[in-house]
Protein backbone atom coordinates (compact mmCIF):
# COMPACT_ATOMS: atom_id res chain seq x y z
CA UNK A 1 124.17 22.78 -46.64
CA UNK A 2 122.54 26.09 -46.05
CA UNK A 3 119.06 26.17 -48.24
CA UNK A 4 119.38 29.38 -50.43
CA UNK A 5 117.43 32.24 -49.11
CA UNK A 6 113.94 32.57 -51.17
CA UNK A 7 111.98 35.76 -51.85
CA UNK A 8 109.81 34.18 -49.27
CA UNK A 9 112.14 34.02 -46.88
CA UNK A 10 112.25 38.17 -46.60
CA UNK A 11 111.02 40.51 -43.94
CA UNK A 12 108.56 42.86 -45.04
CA UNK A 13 110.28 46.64 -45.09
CA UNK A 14 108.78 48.67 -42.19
CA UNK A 15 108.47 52.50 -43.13
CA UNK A 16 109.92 54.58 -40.06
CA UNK A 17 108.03 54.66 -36.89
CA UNK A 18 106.40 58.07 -35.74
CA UNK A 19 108.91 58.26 -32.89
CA UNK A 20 111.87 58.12 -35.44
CA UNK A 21 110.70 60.92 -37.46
CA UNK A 22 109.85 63.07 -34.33
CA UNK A 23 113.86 62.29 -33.48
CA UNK A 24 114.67 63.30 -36.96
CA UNK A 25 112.81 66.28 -36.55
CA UNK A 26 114.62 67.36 -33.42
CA UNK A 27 118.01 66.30 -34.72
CA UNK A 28 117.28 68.90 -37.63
CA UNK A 29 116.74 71.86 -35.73
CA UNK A 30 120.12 70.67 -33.57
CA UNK A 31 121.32 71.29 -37.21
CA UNK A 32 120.31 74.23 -37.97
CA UNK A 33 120.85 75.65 -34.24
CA UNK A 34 117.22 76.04 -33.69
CA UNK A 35 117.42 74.17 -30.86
CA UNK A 36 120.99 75.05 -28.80
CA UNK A 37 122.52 73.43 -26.25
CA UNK A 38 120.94 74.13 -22.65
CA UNK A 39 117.25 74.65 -24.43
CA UNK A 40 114.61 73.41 -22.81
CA UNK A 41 112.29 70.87 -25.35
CA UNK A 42 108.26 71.97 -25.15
CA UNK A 43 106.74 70.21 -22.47
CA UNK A 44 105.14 66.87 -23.89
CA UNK A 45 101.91 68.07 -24.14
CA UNK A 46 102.78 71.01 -26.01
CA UNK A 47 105.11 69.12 -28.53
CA UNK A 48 102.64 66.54 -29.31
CA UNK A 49 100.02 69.72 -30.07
CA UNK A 50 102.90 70.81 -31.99
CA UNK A 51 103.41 67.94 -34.37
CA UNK A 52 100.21 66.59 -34.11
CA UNK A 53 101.47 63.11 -32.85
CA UNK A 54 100.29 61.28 -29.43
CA UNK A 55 102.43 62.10 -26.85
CA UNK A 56 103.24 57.98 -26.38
CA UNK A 57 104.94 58.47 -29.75
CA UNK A 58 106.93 61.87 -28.20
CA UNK A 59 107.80 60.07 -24.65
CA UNK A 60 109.43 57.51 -26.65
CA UNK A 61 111.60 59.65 -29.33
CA UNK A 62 112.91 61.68 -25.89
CA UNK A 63 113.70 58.71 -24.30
CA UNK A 64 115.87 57.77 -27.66
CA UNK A 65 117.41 61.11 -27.90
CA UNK A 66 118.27 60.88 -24.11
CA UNK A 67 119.57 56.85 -24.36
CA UNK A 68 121.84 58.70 -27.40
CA UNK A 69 123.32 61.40 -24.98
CA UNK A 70 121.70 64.29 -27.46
CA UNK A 71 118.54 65.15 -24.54
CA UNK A 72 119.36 65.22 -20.39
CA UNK A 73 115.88 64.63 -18.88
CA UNK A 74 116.04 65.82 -15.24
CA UNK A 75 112.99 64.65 -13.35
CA UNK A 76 110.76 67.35 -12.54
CA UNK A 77 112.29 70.05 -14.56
CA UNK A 78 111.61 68.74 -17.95
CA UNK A 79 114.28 67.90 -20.81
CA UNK A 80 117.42 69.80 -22.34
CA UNK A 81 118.99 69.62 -25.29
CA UNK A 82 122.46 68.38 -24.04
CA UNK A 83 125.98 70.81 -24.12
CA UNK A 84 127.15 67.52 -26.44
CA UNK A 85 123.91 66.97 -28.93
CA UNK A 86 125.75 68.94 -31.70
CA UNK A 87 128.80 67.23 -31.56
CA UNK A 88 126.92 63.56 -31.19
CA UNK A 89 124.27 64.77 -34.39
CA UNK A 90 127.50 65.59 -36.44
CA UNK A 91 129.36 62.64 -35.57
CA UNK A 92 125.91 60.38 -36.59
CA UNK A 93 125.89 62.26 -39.75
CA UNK A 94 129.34 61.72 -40.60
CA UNK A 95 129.21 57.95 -40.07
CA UNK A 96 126.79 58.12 -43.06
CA UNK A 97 128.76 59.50 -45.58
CA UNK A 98 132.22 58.90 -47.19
CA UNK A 99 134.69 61.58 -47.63
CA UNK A 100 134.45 63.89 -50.14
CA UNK A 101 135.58 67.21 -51.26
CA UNK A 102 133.99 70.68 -51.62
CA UNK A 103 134.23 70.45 -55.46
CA UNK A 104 132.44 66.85 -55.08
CA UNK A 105 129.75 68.41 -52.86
CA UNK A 106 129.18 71.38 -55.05
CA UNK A 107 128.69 69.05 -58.01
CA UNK A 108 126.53 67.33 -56.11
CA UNK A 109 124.66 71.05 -54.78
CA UNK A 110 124.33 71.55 -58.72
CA UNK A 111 122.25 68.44 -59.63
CA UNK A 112 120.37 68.11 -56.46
CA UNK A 113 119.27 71.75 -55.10
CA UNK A 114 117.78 73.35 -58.63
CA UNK A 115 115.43 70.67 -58.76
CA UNK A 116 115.01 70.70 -54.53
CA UNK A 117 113.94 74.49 -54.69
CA UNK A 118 111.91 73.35 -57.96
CA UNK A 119 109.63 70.90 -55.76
CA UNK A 120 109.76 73.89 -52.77
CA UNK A 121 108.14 75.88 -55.32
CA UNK A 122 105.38 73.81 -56.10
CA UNK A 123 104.46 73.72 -52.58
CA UNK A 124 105.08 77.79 -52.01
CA UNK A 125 104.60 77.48 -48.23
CA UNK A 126 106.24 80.36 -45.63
CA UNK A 127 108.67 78.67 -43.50
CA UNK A 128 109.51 80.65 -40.38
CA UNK A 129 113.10 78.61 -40.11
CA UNK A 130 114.17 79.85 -43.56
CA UNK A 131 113.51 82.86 -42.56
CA UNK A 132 115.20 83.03 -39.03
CA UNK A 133 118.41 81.93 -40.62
CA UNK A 134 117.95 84.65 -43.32
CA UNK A 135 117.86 86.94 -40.90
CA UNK A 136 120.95 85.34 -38.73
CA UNK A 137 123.21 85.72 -42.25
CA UNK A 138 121.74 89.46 -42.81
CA UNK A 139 123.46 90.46 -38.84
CA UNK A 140 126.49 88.36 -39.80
CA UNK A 141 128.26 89.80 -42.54
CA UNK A 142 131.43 91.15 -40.79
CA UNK A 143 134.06 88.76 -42.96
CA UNK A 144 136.72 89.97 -40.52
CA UNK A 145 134.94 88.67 -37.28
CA UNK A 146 135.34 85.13 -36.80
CA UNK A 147 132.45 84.75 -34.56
CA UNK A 148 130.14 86.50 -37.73
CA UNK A 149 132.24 83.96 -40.14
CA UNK A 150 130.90 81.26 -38.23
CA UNK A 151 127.25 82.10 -37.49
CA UNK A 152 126.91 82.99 -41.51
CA UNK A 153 128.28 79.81 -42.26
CA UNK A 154 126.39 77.64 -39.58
CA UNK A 155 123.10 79.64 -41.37
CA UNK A 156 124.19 79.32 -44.20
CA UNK A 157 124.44 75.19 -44.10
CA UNK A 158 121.24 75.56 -42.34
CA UNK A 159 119.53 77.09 -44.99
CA UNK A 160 120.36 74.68 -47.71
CA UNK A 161 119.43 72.01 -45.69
CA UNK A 162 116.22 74.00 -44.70
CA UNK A 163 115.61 73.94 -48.47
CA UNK A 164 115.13 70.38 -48.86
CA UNK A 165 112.92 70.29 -45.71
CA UNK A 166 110.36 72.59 -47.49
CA UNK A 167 110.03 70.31 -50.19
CA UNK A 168 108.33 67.36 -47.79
CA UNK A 169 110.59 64.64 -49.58
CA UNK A 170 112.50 62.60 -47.01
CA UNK A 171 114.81 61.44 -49.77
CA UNK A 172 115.75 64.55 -50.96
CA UNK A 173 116.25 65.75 -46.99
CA UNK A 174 118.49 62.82 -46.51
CA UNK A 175 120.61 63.53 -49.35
CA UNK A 176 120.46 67.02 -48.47
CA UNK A 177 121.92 65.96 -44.74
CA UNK A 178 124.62 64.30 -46.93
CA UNK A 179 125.68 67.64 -48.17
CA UNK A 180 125.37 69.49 -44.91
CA UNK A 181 127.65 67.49 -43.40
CA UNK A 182 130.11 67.91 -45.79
CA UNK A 183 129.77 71.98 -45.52
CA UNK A 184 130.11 71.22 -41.93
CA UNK A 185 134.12 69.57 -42.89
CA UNK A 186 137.41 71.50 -41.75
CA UNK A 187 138.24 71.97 -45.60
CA UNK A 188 135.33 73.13 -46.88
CA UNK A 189 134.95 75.61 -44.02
CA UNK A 190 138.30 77.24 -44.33
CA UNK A 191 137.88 77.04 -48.68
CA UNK A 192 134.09 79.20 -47.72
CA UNK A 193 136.15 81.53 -44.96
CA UNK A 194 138.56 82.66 -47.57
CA UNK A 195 136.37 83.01 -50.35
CA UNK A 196 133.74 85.20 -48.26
CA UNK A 197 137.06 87.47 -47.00
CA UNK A 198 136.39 89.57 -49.58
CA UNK A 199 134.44 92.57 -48.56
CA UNK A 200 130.48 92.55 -50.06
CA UNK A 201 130.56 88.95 -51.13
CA UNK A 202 128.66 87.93 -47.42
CA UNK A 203 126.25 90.20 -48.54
CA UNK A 204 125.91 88.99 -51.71
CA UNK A 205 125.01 85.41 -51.00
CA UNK A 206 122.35 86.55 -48.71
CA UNK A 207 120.72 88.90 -51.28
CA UNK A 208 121.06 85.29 -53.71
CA UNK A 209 119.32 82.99 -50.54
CA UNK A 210 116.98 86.09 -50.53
CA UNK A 211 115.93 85.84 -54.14
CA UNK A 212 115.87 81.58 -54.11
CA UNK A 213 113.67 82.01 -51.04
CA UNK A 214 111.28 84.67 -52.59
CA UNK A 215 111.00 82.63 -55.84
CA UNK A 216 110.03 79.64 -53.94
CA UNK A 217 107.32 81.82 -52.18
CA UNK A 218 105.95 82.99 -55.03
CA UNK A 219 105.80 79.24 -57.25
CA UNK A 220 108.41 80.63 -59.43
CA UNK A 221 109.77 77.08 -60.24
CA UNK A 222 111.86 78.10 -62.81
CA UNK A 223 112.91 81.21 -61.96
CA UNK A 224 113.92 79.84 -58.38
CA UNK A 225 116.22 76.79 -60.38
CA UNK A 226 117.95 79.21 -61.91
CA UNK A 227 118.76 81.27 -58.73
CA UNK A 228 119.63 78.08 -56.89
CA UNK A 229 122.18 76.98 -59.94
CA UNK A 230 123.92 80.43 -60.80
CA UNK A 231 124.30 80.65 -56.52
CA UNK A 232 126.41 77.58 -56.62
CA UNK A 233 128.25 78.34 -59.38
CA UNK A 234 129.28 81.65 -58.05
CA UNK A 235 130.12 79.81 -54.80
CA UNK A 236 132.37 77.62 -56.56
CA UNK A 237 134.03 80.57 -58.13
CA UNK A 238 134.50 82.10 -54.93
CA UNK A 239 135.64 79.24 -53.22
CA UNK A 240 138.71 79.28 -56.43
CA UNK A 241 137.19 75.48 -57.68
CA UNK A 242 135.92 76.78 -61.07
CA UNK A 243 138.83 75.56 -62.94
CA UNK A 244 136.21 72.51 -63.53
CA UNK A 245 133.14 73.21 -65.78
CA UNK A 246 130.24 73.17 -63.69
């Protein structure tokens, strides 16, 4: 008979290597189209500078991004993001979650991002991301373009995301990739396409990621909460789910 498996008996829990957050890191900026397909990476030397990591620790997270298919490294030239790392860093992120539907994931929005901009607040740093994609949703606000449909809404999932990144809390950014990924889902994307048809209401959300952003800036904890909660429950109007209450 097996002896029963004692306390003792336990690994100890490793925290993440360096190399595995420096993938992370990369794989969010896939997300958020920072980094696009064909894009060279910094050389080595520059991205170590960069993050402020040895560049042993950034010669090993390439070499796990390329083993994954998401980096080509061509000897010589340096390395690429590859034409299939978004599809490969959504497929990873949907193996993590279950399915779910938009009204789930904006009930889920509503208790997680008030208190996510809440944290960004107390921190009140400028981030240039946040502000790239606020300036991607500001050109794309033609509703009848489908190309403009989809570059708001790829900046728009980029931003929430971006949100929880502020905060420093790598719980909070993996729940946060939870979410994202289920923006990213066929349903929710033709649910946000119909409810943004309406002429103004592009507009509208950006002025709201304008204000949530601007609070944060400023340490405005509360007032950026509130901005974060009445945007998602005007999304959910929007989006025709507010027969629940919210």
């Amino acid at each position: 008979m097996t002896p029963r498996q004692t306390l003792a008996d336990l690994s100890p829990l490793r925290p993440p290597q360096l190399y595995e957050q420096i993938v992370e890191r990369i794989e969010d900026q896939i997300r958020t189209r920072a980094l696009l397909p064909g894009e060279r990476l910094p050389a080595e030397r520059d991205l170590a500078g960069r993050l402020e990591v040895g560049r042993s620790s950034v010669r090993e997270a390439v070499a796990a991004l390329a083993t994954r298919g998401i980096v080509d490294t061509r000897p010589g030239a340096g390395s690429y993001i590859s034409q299939e790392a978004p599809q490969l860093v959504h497929q990873e992120d949907q193996s993590a979650i279950a399915d779910a539907s938009p009204s789930a994931a904006l009930e889920a929005r509503l208790a997680l991002e008030p208190q996510v901009v809440r944290l960004a607040a107390r921190r009140a740093v400028p981030d240039p991301e946040i502000e790239r994609l606020l300036e991607l949703m500001a050109a794309a606000t033609d509703s009848a373009n489908p190309s403009a449909r989809a570059d708001w809404n790829e900046a728009d999932r980029g931003f929430h995301l971006q949100l929880a990144l502020m905060t420093g809390n790598s719980v909070l950014v993996q729940l946060s990739r939870t979410i994202a990924a289920l923006m990213n889902e066929p349903l929710w994307q033709r649910l946000r396409d119909e409810s943004v048809a309406e002429p103004g209401r592009m507009e509208l959300h950006h002025a709201e990621h304008r204000q949530i952003y601007e609070a944060i800036l400023a340490g405005e904890e509360d007032a950026a909460a509130f901005y974060a909660h009445e945007h998602i429950r005007r999304v959910r109007r929007f989006m025709n789910l507010d027969q629940e209450t919210l």
